[in-house]
Each structure stands twice: as structure tokens, then as C-alpha cells.
C-alpha atoms as a PDB file:
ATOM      1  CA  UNK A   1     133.929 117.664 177.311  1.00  0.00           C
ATOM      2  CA  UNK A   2     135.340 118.932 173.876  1.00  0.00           C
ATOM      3  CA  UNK A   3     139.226 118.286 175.418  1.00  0.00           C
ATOM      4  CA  UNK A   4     137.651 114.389 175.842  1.00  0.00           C
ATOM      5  CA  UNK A   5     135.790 114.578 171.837  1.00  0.00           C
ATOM      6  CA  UNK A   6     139.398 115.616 170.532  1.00  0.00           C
ATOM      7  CA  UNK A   7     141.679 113.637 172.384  1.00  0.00           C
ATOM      8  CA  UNK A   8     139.817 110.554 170.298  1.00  0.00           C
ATOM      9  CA  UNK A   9     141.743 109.716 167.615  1.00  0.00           C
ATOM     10  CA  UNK A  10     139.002 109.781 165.025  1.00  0.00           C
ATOM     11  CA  UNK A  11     139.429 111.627 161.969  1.00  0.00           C
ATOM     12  CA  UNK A  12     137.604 114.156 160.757  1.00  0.00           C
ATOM     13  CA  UNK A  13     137.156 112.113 157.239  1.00  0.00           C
ATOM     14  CA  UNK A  14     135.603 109.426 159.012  1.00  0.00           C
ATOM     15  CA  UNK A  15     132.784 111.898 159.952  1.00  0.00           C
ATOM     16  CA  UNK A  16     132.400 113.488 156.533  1.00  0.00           C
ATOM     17  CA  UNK A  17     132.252 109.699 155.263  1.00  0.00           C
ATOM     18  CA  UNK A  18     129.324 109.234 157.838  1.00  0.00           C
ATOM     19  CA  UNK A  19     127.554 112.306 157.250  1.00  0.00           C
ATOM     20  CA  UNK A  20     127.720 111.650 153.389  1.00  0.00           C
ATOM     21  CA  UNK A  21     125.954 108.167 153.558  1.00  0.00           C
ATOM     22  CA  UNK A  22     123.576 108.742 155.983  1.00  0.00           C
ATOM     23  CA  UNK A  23     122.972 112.229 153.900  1.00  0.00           C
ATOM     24  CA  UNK A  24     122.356 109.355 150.551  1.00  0.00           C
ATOM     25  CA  UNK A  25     119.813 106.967 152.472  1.00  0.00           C
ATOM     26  CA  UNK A  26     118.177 110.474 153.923  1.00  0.00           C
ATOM     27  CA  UNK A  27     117.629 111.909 150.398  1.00  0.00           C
ATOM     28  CA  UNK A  28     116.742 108.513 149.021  1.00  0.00           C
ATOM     29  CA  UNK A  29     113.890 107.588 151.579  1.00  0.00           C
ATOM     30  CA  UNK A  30     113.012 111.608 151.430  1.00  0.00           C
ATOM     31  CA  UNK A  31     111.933 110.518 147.568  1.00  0.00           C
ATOM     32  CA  UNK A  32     110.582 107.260 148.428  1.00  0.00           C
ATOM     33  CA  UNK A  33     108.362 109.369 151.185  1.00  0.00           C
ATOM     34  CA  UNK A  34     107.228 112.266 148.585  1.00  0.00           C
ATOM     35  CA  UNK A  35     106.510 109.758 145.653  1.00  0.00           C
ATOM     36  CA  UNK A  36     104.317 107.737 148.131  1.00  0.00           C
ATOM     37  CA  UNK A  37     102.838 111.196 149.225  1.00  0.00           C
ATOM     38  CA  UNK A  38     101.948 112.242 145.411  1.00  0.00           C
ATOM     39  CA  UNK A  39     100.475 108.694 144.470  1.00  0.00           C
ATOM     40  CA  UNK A  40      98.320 109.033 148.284  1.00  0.00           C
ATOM     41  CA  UNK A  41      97.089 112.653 147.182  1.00  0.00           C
ATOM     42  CA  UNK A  42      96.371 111.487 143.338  1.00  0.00           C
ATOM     43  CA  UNK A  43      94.383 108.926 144.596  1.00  0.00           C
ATOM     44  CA  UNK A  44      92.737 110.156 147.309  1.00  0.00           C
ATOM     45  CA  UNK A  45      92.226 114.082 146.102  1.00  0.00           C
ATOM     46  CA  UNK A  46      94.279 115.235 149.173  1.00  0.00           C
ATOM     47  CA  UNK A  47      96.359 118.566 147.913  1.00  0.00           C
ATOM     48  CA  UNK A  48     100.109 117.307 148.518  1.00  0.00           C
ATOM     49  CA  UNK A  49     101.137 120.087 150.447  1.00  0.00           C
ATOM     50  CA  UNK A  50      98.949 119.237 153.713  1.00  0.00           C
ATOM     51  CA  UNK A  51     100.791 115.974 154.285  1.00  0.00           C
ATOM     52  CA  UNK A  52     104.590 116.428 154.865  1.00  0.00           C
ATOM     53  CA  UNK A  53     107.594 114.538 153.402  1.00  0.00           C
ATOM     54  CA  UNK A  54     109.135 113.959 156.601  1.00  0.00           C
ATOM     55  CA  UNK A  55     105.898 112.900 158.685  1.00  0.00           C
ATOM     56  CA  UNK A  56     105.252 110.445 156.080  1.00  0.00           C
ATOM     57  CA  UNK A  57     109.341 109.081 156.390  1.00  0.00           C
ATOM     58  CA  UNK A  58     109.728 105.936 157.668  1.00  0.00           C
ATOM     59  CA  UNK A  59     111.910 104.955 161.120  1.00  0.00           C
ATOM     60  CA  UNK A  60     115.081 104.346 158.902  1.00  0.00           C
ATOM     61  CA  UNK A  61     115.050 107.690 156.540  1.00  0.00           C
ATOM     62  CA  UNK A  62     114.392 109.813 160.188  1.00  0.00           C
ATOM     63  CA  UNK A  63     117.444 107.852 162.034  1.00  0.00           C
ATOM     64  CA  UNK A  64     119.496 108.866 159.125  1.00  0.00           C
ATOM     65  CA  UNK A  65     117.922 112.454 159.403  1.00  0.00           C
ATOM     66  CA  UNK A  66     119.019 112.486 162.849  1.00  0.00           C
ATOM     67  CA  UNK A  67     122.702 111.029 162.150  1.00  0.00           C
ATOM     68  CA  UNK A  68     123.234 113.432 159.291  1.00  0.00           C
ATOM     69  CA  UNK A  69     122.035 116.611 161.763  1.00  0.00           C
ATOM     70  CA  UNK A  70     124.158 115.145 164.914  1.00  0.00           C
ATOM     71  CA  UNK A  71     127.281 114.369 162.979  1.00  0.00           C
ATOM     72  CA  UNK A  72     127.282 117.680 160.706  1.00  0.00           C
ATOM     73  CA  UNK A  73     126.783 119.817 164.287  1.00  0.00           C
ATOM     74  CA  UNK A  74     129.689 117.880 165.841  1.00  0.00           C
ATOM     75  CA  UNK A  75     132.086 117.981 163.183  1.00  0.00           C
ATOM     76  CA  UNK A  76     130.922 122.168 162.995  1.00  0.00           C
ATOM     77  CA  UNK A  77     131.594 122.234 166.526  1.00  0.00           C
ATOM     78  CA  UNK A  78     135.028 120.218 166.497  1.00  0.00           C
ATOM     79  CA  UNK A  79     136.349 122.775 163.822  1.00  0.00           C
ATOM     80  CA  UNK A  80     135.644 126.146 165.689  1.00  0.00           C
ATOM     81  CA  UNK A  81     137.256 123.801 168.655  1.00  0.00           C
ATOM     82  CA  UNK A  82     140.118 123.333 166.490  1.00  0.00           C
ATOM     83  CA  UNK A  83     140.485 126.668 165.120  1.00  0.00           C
ATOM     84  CA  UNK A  84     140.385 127.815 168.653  1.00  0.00           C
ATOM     85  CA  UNK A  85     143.034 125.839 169.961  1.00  0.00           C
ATOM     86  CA  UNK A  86     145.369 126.869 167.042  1.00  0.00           C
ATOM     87  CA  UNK A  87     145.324 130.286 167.374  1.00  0.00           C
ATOM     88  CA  UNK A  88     145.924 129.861 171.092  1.00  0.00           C
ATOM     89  CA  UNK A  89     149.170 127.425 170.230  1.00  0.00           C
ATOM     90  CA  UNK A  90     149.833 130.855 167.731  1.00  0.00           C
ATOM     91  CA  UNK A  91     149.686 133.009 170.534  1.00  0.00           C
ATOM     92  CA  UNK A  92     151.837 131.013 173.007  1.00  0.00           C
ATOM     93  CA  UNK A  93     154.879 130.440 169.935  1.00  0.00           C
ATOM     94  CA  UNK A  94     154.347 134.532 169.190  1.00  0.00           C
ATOM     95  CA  UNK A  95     154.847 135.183 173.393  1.00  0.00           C
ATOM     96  CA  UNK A  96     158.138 132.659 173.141  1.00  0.00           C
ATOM     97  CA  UNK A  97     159.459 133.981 169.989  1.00  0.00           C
ATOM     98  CA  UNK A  98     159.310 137.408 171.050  1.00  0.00           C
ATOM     99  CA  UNK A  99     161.009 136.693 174.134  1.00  0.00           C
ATOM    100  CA  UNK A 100     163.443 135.218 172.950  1.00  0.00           C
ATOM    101  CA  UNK A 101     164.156 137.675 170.376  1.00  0.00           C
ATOM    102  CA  UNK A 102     165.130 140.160 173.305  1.00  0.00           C
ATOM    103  CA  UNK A 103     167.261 137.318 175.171  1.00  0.00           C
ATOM    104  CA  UNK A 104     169.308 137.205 172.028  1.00  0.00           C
ATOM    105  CA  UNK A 105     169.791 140.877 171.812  1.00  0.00           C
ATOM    106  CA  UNK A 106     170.730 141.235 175.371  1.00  0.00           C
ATOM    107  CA  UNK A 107     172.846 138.627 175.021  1.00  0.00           C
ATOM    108  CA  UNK A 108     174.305 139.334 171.479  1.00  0.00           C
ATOM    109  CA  UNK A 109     174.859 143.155 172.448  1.00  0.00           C
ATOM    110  CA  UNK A 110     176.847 141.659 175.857  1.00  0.00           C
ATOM    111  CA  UNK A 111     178.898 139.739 173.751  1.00  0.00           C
ATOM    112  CA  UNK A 112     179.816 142.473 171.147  1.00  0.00           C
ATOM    113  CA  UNK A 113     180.383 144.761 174.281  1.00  0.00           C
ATOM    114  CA  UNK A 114     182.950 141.931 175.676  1.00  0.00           C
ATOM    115  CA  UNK A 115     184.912 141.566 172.626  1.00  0.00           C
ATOM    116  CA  UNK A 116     185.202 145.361 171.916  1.00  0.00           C
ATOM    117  CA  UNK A 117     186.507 145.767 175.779  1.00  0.00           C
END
């Protein structure tokens, strides 16, 4: 499944882009929620802290809640993907390199052996 989420072509600024404007209209209906809950409480004589901010969120402030959480564990999750793949790439240039460093010194050594003959 992760091979199929990184073979899309979408870039990772696209999902920081997301995750920053759903993050906005989060914060911004997380105010609109708590000044609604301080007016309620003043006028009611409810203490503040039994009602809570997101409860009282409307359907649009907990869909961006949701987008900001499912975006910011997907891009986490793409990045250890990422980081995993290039020290794996690291690994298989560091098994080639060395390789070939002892193919050249065979061959290298043969030829110096040739030409002192």
C-alpha cells in the first residue's frame, strides 16, 4: 500500500498546503466554538470548563479537524517511508561501489603484472 501512496506523483508541498488551511479554518471555528461557549456559560452560570470546545464545534471546524489529523499522519508516515527507502538505495550503491572497488584492483594489479612481464 505505501509502494501505491508514493508512486502518486503528488508532492509533498501540496500536503503541507492542505494541512495548513484546513489547520486555519480548524483554529478559526475552534474560536468561534469557545467564544460561543464563554457567552453560553456567562449567560447561563454554567462554569466553562464542563462544556468542551470541540463538542460545541460545528460539522465544518470537525471535518477540518479530521483533514488536518489524516493529512499530518500521512505525510509523517510518507517521510519515515521515504527515509526508509533512501537508506536502502544507500545500501545497495555502498554493496556496488565496494565491489567494484575490488574488480578494479584485480584488474588494475593484472594489468601492472602484464606490463612488468
Amino acid at each position: 500500500a505505501l509502494d501505491n501512496m508514493t508512486n502518486v506523483p503528488l508532492d509533498p508541498a501540496y500536503l503541507s498546503m492542505v494541512r495548513v488551511f484546513s489547520c486555519a479554518i480548524w483554529a478559526q471555528r475552534m474560536k468561534v466554538s469557545s467564544d460561543a461557549i464563554k457567552k453560553a456559560a456567562e449567560e447561563s452560570f454554567w462554569p466553562e470548563e464542563e462544556v468542551g470546545v470541540l463538542e460545541n464545534m460545528d460539522a465544518i471546524g470537525k471535518f477540518a479537524a479530521t483533514i488536518t489529523i489524516v493529512v499530518s499522519i500521512a505525510d509523517a508516515v510518507l517521510q519515515v517511508y521515504n527515509i526508509v527507502n533512501t537508506v536502502e538505495r544507500y545500501n545497495a550503491q555502498e554493496k556496488l561501489f565496494s565491489d567494484s572497488e575490488s574488480k578494479y584492483k584485480t584488474y588494475y594489479t593484472n594489468l601492472y603484472k602484464a606490463a612488468k612481464a
